[in-house]
Protein backbone atom coordinates (compact mmCIF):
# COMPACT_ATOMS: atom_id res chain seq x y z
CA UNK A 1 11.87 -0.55 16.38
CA UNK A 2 11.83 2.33 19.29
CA UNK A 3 8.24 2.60 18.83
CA UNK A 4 8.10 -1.06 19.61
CA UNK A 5 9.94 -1.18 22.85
CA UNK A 6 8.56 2.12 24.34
CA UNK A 7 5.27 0.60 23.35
CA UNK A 8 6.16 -2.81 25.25
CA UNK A 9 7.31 -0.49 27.91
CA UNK A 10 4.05 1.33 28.39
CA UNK A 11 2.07 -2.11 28.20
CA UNK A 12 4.59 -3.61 30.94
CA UNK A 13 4.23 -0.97 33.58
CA UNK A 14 0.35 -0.01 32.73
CA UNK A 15 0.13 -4.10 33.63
CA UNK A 16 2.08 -4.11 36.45
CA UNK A 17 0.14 -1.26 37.85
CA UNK A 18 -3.39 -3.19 37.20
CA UNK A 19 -1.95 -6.54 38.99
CA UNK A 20 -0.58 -4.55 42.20
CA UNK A 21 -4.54 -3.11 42.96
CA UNK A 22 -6.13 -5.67 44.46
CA UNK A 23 -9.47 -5.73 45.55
CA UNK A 24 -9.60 -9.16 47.51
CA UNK A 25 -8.47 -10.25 51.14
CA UNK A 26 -5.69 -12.06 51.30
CA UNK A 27 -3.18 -14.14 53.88
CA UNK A 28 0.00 -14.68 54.50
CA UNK A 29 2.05 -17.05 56.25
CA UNK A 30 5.53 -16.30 58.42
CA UNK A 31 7.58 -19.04 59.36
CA UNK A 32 10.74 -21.40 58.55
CA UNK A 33 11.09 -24.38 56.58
CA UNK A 34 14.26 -25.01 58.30
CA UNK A 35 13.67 -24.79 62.10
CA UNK A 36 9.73 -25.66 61.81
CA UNK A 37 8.66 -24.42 65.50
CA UNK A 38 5.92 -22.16 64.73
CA UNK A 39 3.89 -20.43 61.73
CA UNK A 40 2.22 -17.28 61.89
CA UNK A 41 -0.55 -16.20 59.56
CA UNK A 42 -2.18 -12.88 58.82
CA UNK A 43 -5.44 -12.18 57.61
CA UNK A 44 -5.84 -8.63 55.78
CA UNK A 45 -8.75 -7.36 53.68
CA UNK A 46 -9.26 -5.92 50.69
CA UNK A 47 -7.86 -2.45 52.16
CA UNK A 48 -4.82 -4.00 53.31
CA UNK A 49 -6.00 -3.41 56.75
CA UNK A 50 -4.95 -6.57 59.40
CA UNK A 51 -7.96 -8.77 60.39
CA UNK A 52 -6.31 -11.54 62.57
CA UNK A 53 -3.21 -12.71 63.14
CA UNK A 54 -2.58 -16.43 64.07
CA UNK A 55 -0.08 -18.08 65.71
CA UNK A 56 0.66 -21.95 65.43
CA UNK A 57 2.93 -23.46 68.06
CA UNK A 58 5.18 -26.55 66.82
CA UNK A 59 4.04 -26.76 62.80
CA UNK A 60 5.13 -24.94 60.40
CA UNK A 61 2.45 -24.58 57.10
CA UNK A 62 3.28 -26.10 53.90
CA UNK A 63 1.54 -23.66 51.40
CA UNK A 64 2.09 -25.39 48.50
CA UNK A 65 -0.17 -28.36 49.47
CA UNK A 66 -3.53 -27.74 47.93
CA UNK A 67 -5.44 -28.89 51.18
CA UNK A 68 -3.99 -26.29 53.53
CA UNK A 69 -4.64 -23.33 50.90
CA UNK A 70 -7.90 -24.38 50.82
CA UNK A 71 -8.46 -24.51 54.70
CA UNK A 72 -6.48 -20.89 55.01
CA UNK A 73 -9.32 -19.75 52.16
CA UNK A 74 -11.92 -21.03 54.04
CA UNK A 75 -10.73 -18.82 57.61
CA UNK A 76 -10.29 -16.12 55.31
CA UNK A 77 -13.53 -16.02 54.09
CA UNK A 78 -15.21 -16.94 57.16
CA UNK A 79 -13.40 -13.53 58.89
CA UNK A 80 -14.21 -11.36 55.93
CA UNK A 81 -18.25 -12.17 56.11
């Protein structure tokens, strides 16, 4: 049974370790739902290094539409070629 859990245990961090490398540029947006003046996104690369930051006066970015993750995709990899 303790040869179980410590094993679990290894697996667990040993995966955790492997999903927090990433070797991909990413975005992220800054803003709130509730008072929806502004969004702010930023661009990084695969070194975690800031590529653009962009600021959106008066909307405020629902990421959990499928259309505006693909269009912040699309900047993305338009800044990282």
């Amino acid at each position: 049974m303790k040869l179980k859990v410590v094993i679990a245990i290894v697996w667990m961090s040993y995966g955790f370790r492997v999903a927090a490398q990433t070797n991909e540029a990413y975005w992220v947006v800054e803003g709130n739902s509730n008072k929806p003046d502004y969004t702010i996104i930023h661009y990084y690369d695969a070194q975690h290094q800031k590529i653009k930051e962009e600021r959106i006066e008066g909307r405020f970015l629902d990421i959990r539409k499928k259309r505006t993750v693909t269009l912040l995709n699309k900047k993305l990899s338009h800044l990282t070629e």
